[in-house]
PDB file of N, CA and C in Angstrom:
ATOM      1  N   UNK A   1     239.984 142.704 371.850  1.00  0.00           N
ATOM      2  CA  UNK A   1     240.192 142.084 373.144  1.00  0.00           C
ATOM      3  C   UNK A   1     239.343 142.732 374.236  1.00  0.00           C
ATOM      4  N   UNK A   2     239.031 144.088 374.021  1.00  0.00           N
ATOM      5  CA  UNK A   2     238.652 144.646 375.251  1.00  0.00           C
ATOM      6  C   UNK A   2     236.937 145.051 374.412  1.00  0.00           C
ATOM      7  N   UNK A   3     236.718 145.172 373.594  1.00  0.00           N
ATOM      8  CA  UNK A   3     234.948 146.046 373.303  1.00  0.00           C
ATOM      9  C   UNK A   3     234.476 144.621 372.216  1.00  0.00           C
ATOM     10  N   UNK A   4     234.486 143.264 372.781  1.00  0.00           N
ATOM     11  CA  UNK A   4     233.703 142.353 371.681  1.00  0.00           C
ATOM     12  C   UNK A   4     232.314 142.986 372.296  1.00  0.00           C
ATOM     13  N   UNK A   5     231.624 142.905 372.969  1.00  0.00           N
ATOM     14  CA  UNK A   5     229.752 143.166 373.757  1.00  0.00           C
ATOM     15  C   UNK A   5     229.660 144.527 374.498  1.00  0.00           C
ATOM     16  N   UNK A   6     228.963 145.192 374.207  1.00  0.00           N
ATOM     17  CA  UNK A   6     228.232 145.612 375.541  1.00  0.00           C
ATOM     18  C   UNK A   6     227.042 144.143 376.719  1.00  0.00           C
ATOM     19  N   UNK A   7     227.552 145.080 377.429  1.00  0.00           N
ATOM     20  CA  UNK A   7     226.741 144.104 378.718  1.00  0.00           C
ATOM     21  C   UNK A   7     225.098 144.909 378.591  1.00  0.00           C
ATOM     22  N   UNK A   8     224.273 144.230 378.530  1.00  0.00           N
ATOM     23  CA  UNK A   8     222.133 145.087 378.657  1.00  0.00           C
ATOM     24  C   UNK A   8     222.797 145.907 379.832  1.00  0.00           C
ATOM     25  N   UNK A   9     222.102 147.015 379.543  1.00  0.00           N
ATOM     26  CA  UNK A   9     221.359 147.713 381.036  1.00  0.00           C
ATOM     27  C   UNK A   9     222.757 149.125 380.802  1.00  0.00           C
ATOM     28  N   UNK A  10     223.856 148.415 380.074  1.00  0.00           N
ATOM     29  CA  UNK A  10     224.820 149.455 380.737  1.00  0.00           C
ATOM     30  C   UNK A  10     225.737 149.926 379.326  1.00  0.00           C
ATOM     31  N   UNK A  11     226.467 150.696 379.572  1.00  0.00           N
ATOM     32  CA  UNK A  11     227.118 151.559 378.230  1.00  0.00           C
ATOM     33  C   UNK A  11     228.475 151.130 377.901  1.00  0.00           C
ATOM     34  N   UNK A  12     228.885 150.041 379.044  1.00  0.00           N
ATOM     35  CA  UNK A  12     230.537 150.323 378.712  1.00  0.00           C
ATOM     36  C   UNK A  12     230.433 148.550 378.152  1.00  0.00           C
ATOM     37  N   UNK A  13     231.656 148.640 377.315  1.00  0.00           N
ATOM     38  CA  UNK A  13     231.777 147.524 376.475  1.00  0.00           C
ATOM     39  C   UNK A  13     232.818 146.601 377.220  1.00  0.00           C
ATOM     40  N   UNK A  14     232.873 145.325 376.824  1.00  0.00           N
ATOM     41  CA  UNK A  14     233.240 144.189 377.943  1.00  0.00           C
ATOM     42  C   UNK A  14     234.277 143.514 376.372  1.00  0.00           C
ATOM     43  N   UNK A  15     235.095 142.482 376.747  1.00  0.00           N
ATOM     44  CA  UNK A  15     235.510 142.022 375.964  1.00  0.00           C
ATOM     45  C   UNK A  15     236.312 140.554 376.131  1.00  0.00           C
ATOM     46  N   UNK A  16     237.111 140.306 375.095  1.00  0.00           N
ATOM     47  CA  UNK A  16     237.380 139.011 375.730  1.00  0.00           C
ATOM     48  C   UNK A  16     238.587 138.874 376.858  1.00  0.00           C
ATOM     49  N   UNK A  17     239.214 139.755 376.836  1.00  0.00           N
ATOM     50  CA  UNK A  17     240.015 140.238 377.880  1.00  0.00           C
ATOM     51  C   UNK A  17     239.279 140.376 379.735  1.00  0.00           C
ATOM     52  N   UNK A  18     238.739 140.064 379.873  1.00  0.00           N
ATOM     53  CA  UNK A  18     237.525 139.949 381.007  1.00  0.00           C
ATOM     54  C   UNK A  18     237.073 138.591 381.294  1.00  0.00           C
ATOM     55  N   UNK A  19     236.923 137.898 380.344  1.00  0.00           N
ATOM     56  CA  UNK A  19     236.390 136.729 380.019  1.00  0.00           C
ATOM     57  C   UNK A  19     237.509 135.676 380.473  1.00  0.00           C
ATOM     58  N   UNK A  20     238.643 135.945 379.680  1.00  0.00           N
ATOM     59  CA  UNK A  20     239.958 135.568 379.953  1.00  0.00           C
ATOM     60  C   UNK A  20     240.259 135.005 381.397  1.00  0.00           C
ATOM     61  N   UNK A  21     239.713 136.460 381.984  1.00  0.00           N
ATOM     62  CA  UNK A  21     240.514 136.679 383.436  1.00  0.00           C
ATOM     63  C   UNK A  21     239.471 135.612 384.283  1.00  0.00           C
ATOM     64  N   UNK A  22     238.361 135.148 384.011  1.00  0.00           N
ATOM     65  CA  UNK A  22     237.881 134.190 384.517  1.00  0.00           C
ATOM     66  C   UNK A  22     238.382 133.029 384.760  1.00  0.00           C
ATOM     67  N   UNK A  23     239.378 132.351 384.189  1.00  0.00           N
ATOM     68  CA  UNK A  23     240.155 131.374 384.061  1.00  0.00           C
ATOM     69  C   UNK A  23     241.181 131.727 384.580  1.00  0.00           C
ATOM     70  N   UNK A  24     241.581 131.503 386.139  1.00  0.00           N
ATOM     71  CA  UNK A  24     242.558 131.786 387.084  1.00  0.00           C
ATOM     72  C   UNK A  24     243.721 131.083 386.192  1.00  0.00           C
ATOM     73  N   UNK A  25     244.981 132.283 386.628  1.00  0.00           N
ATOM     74  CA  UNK A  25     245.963 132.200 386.123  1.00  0.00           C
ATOM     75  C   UNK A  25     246.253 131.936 384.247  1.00  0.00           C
ATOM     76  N   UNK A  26     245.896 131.015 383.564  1.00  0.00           N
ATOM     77  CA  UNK A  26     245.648 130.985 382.445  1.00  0.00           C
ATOM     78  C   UNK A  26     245.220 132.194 381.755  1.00  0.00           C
ATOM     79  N   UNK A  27     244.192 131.839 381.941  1.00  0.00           N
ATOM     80  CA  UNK A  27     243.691 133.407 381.111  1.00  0.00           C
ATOM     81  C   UNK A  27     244.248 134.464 381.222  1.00  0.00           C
ATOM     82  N   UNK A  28     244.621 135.231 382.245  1.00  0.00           N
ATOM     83  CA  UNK A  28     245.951 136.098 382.588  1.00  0.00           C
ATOM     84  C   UNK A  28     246.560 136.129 381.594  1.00  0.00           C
ATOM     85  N   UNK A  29     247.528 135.038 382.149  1.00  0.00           N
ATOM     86  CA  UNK A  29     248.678 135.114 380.912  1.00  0.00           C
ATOM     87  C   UNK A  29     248.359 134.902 379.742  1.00  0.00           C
ATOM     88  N   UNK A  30     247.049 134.510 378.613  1.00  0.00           N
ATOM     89  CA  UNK A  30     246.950 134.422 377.879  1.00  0.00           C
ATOM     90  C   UNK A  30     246.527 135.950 377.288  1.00  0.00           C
ATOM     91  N   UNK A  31     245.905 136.446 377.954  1.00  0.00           N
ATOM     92  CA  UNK A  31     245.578 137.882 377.689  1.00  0.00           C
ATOM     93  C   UNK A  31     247.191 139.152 377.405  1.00  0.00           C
ATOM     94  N   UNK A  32     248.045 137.964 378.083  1.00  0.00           N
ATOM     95  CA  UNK A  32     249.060 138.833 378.374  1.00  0.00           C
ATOM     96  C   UNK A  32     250.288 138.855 377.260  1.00  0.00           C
ATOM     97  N   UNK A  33     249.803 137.362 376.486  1.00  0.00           N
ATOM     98  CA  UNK A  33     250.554 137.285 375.684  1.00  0.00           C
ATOM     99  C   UNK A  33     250.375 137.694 374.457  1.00  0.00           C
ATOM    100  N   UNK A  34     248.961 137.983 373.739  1.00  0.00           N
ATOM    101  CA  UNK A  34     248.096 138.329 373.595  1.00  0.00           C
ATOM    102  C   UNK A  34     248.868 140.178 373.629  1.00  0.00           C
ATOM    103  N   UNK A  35     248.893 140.701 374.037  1.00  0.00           N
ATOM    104  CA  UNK A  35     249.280 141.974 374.456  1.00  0.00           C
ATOM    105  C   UNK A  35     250.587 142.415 374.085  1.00  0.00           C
ATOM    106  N   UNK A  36     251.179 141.345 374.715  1.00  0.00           N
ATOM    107  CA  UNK A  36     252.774 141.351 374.422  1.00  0.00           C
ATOM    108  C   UNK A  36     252.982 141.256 372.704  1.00  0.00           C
ATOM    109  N   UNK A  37     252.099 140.680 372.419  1.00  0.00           N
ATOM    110  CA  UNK A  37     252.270 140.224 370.481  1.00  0.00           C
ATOM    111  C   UNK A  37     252.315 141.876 369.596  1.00  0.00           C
ATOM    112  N   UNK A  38     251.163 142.017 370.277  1.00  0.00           N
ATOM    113  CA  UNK A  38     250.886 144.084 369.864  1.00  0.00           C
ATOM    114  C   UNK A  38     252.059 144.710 370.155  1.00  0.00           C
ATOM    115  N   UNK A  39     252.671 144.864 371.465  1.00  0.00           N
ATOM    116  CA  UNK A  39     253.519 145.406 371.998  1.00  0.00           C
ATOM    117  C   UNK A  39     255.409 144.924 370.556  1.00  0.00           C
ATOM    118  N   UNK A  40     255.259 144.100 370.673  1.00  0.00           N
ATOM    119  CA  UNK A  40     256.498 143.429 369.594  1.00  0.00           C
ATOM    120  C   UNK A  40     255.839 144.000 368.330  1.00  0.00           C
ATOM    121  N   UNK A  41     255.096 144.435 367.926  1.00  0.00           N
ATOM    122  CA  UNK A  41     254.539 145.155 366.588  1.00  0.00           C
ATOM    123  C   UNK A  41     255.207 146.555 366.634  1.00  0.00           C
ATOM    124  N   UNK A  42     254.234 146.937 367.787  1.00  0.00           N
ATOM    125  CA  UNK A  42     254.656 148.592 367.879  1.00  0.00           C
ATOM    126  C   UNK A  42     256.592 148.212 368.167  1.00  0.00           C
ATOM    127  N   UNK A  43     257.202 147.472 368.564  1.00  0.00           N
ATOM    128  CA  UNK A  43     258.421 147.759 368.676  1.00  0.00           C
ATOM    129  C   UNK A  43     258.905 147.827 367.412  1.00  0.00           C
ATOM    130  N   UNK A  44     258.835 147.171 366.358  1.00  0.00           N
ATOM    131  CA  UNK A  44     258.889 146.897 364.966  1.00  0.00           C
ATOM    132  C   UNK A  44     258.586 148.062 364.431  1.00  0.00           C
ATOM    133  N   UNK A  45     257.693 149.320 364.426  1.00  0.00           N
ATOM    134  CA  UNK A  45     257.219 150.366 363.845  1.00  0.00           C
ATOM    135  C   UNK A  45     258.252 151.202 364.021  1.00  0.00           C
ATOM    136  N   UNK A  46     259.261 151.070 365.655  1.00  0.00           N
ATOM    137  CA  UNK A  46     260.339 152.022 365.695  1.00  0.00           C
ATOM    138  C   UNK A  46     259.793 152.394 366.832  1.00  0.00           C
ATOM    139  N   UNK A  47     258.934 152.138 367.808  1.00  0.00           N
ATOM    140  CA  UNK A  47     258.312 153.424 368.973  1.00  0.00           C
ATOM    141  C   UNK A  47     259.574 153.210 370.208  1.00  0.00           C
ATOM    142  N   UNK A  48     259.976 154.592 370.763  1.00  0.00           N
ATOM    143  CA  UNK A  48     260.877 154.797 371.926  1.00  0.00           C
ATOM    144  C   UNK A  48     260.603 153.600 373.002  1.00  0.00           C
ATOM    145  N   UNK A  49     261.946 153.865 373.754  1.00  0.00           N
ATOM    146  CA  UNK A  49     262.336 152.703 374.634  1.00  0.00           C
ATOM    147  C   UNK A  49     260.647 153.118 375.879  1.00  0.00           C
ATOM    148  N   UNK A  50     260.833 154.764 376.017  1.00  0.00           N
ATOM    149  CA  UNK A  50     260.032 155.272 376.856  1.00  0.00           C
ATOM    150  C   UNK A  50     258.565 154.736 376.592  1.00  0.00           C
ATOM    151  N   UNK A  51     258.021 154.785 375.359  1.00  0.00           N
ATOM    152  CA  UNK A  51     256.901 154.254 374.894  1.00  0.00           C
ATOM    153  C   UNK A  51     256.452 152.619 375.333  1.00  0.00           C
ATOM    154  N   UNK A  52     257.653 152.013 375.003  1.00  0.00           N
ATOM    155  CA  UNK A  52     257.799 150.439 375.007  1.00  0.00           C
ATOM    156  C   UNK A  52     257.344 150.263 376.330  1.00  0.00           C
ATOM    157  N   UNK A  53     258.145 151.106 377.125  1.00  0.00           N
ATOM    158  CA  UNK A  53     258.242 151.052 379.003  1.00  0.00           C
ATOM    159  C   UNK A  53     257.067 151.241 379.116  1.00  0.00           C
ATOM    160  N   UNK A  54     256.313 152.066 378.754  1.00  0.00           N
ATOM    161  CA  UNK A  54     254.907 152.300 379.470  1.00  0.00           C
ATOM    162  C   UNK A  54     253.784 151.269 378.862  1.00  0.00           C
ATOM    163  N   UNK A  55     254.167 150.536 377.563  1.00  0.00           N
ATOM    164  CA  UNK A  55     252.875 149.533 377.088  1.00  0.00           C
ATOM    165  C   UNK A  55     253.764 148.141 377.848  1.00  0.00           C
ATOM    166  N   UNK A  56     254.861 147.939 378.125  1.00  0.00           N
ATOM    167  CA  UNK A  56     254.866 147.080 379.121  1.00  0.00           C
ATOM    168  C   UNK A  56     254.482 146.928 380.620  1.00  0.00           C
ATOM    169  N   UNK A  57     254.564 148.394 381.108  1.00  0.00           N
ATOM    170  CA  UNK A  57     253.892 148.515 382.593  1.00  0.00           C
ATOM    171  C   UNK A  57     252.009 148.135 382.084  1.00  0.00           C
ATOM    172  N   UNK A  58     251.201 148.744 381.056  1.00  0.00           N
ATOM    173  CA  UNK A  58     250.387 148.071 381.105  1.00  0.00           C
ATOM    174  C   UNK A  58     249.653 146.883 380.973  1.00  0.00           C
ATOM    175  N   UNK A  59     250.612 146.028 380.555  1.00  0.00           N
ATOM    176  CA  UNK A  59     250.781 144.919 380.209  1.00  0.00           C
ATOM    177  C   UNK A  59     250.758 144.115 381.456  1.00  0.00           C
ATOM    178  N   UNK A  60     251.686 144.532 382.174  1.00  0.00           N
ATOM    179  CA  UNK A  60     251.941 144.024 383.584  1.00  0.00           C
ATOM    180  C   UNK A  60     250.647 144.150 384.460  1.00  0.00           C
ATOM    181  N   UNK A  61     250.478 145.520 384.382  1.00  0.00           N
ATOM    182  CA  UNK A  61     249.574 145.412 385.678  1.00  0.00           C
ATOM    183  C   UNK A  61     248.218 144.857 385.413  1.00  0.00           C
ATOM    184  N   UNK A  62     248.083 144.700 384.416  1.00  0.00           N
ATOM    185  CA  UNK A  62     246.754 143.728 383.808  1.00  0.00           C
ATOM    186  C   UNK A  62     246.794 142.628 383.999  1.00  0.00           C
ATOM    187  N   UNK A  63     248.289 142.036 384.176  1.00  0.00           N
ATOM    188  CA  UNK A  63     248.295 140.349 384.065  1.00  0.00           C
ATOM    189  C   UNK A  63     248.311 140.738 385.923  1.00  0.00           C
ATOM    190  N   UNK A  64     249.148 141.529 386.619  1.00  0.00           N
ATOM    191  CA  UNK A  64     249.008 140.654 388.017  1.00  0.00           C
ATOM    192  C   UNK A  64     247.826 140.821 388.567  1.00  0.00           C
ATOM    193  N   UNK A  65     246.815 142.024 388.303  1.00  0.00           N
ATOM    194  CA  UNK A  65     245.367 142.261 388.436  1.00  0.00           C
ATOM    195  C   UNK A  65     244.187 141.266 387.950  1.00  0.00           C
ATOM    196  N   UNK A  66     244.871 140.488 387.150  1.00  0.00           N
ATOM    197  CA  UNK A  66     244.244 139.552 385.901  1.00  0.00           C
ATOM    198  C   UNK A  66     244.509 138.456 386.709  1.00  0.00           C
ATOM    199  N   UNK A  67     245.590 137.790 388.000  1.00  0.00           N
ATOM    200  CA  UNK A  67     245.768 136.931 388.516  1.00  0.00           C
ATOM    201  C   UNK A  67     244.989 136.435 389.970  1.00  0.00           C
ATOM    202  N   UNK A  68     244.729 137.517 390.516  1.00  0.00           N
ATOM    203  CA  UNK A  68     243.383 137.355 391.115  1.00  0.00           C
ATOM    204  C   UNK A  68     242.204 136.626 390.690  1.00  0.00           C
ATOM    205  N   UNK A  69     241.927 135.166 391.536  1.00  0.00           N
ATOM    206  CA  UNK A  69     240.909 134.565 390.750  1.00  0.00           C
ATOM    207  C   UNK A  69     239.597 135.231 390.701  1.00  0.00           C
ATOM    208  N   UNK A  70     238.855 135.207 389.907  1.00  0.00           N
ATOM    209  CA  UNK A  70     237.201 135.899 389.606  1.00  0.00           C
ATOM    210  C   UNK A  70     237.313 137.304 390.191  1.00  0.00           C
ATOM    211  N   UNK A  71     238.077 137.926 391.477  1.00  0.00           N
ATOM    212  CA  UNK A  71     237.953 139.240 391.532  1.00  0.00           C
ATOM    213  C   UNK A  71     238.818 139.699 389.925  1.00  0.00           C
ATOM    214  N   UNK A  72     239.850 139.261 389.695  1.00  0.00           N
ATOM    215  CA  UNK A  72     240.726 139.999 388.812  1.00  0.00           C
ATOM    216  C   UNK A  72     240.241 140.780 387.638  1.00  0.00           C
ATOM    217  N   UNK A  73     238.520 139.907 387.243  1.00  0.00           N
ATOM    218  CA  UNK A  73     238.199 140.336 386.223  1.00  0.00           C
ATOM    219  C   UNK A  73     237.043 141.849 386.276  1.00  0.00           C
ATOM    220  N   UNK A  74     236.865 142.269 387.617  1.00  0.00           N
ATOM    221  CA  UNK A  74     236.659 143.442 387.893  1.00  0.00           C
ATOM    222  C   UNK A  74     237.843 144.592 387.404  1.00  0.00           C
ATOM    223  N   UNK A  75     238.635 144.443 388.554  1.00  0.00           N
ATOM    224  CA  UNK A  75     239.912 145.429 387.805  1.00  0.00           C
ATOM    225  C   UNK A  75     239.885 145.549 386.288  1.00  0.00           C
ATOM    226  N   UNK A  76     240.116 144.530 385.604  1.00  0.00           N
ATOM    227  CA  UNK A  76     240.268 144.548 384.456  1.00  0.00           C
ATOM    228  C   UNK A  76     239.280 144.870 383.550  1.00  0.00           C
ATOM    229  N   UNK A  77     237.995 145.136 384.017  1.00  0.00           N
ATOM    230  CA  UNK A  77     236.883 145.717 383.716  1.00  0.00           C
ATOM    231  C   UNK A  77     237.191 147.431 383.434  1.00  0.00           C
ATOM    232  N   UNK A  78     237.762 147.753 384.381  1.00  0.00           N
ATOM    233  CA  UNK A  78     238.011 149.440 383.941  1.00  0.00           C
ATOM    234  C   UNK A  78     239.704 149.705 383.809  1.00  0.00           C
ATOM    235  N   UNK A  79     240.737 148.836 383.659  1.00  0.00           N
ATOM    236  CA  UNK A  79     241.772 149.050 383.164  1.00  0.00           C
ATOM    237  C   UNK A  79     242.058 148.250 381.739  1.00  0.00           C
ATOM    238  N   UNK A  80     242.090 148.613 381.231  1.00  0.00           N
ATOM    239  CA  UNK A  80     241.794 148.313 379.752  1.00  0.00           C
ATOM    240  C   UNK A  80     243.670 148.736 379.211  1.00  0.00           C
ATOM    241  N   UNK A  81     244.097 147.868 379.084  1.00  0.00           N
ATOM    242  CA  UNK A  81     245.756 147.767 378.882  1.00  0.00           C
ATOM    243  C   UNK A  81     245.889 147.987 377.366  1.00  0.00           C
ATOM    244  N   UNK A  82     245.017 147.153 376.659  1.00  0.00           N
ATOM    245  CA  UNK A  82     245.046 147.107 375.090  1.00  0.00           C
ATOM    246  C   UNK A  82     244.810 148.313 374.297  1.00  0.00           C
ATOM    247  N   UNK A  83     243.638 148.868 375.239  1.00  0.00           N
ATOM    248  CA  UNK A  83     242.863 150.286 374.626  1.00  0.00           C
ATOM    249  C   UNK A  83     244.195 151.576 374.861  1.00  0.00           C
ATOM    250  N   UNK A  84     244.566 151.353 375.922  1.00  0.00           N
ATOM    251  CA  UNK A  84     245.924 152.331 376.263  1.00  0.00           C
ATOM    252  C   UNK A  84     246.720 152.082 375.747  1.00  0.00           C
ATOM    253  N   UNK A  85     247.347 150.659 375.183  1.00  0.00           N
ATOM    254  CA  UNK A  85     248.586 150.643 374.558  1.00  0.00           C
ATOM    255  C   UNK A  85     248.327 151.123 372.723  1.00  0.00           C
ATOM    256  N   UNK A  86     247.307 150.693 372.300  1.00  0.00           N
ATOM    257  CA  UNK A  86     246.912 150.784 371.169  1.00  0.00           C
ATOM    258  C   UNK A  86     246.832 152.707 371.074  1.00  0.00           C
ATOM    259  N   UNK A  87     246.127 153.437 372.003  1.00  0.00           N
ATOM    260  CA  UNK A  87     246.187 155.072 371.786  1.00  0.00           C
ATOM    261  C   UNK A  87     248.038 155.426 371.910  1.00  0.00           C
ATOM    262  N   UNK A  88     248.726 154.734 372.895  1.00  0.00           N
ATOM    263  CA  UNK A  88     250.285 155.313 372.486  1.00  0.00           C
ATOM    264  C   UNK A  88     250.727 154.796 371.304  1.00  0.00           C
ATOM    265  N   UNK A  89     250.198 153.600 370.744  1.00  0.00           N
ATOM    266  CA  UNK A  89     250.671 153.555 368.738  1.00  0.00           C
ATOM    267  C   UNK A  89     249.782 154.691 368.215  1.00  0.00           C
ATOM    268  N   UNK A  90     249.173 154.879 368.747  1.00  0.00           N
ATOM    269  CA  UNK A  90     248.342 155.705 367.698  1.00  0.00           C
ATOM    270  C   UNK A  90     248.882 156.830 367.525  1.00  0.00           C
ATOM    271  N   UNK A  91     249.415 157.613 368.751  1.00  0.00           N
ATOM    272  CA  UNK A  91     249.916 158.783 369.085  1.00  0.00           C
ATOM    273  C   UNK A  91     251.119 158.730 368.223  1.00  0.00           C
ATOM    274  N   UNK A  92     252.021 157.834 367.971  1.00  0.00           N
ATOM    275  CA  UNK A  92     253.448 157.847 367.777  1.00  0.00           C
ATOM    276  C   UNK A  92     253.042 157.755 365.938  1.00  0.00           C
ATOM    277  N   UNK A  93     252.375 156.924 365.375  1.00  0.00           N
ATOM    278  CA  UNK A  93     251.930 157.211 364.379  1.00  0.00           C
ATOM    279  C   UNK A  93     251.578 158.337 363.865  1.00  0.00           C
ATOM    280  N   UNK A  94     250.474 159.104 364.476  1.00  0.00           N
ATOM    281  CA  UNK A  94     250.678 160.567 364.112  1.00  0.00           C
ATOM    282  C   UNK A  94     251.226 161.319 364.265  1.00  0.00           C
ATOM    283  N   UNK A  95     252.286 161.398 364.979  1.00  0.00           N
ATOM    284  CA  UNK A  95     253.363 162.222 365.179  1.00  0.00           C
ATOM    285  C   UNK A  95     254.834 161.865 364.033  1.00  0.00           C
ATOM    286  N   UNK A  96     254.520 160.624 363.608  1.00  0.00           N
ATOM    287  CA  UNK A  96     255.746 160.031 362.832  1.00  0.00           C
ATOM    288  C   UNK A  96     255.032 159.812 361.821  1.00  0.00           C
ATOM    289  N   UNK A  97     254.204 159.979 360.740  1.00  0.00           N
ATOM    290  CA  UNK A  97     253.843 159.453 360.092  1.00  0.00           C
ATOM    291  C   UNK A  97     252.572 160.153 359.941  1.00  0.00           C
ATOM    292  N   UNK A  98     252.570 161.264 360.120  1.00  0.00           N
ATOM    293  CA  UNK A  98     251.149 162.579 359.751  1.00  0.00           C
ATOM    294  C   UNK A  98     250.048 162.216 358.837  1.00  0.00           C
ATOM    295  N   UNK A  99     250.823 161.903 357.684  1.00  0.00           N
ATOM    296  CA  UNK A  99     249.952 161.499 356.218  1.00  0.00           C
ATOM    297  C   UNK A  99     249.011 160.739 356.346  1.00  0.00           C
ATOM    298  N   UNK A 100     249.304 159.883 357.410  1.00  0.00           N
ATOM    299  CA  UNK A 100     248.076 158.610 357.575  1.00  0.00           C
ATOM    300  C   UNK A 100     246.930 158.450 358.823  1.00  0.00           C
ATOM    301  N   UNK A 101     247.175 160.444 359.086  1.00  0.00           N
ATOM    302  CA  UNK A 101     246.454 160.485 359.610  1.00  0.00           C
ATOM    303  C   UNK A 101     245.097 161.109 359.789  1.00  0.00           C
ATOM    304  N   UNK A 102     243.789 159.963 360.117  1.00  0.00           N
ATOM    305  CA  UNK A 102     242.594 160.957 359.688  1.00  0.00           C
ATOM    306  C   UNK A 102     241.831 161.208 361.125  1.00  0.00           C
ATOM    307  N   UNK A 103     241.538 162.744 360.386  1.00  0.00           N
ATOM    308  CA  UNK A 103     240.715 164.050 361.588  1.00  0.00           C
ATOM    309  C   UNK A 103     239.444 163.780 362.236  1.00  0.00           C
ATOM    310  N   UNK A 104     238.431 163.277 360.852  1.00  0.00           N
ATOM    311  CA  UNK A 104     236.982 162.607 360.989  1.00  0.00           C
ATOM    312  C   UNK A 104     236.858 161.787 359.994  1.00  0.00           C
ATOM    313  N   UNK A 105     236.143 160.320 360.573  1.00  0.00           N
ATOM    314  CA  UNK A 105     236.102 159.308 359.824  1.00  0.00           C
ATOM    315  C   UNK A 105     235.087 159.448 358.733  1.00  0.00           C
ATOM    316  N   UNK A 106     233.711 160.098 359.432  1.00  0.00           N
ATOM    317  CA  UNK A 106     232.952 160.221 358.973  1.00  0.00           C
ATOM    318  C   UNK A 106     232.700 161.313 357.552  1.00  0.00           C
ATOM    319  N   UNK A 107     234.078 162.414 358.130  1.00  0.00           N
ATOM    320  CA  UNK A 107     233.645 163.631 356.975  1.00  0.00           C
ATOM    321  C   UNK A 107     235.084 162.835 355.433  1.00  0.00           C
ATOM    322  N   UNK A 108     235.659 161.697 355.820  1.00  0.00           N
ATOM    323  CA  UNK A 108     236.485 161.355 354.654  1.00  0.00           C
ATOM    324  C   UNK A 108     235.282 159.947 354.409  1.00  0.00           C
ATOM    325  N   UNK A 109     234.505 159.390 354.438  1.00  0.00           N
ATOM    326  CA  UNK A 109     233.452 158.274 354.205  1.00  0.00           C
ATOM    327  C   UNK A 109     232.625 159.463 353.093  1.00  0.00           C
ATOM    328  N   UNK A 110     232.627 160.858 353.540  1.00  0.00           N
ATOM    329  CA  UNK A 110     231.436 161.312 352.473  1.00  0.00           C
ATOM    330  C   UNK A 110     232.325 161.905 351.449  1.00  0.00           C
ATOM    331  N   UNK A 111     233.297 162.502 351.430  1.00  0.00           N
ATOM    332  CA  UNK A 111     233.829 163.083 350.756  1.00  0.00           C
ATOM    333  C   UNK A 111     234.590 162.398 349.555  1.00  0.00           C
TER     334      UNK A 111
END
């Protein structure tokens, strides 16, 4: 949702979550639902109410930032809701679930 392209000229990756937000109101919420689908996953894995709370605040503030027509998709250019909610599964995974977790991708690809 958030790294389909880099944009020429520049380093940071754009995605369809941006694209989305071009389409006043719609896209918003489609991004949002979209989000919310991940979010009902990680609830399913077992992650705390506290966890839940914070990938729903990002959830939120993406969609009302996301509701702003054509500005919205600035904001949402450097708040990246998906990329943050996806590192607190990640976190809760390795903390619950150690075994499946790898150090360097690259040194278990050679090994």
């Amino acid at each position: 949702m958030e790294r389909l392209f880099v944009i020429p000229g520049t380093n940071k990756p754009v995605g369809l979550d941006v694209v989305l937000d071009l389409v006043p109101f719609l896209g918003s919420t489609a991004a949002a639902v979209l989000g919310t689908y991940m979010a009902w996953e990680a609830r399913n894995l077992g992650m705390g109410k506290w966890q839940m709370t914070r990938m729903a605040g990002n959830i939120g503030v993406d969609w009302l930032l996301g509701l702003i027509p054509w500005i919205g998709a600035v904001p949402d250019y450097f708040f990246k809701s998906n990329t943050r909610n996806l590192r607190i599964i990640k976190r809760h995974l390795d903390k619950h679930h150690p075994g499946t977790k790898v150090v360097d991708a690259t040194a278990e690809r050679r090994g």
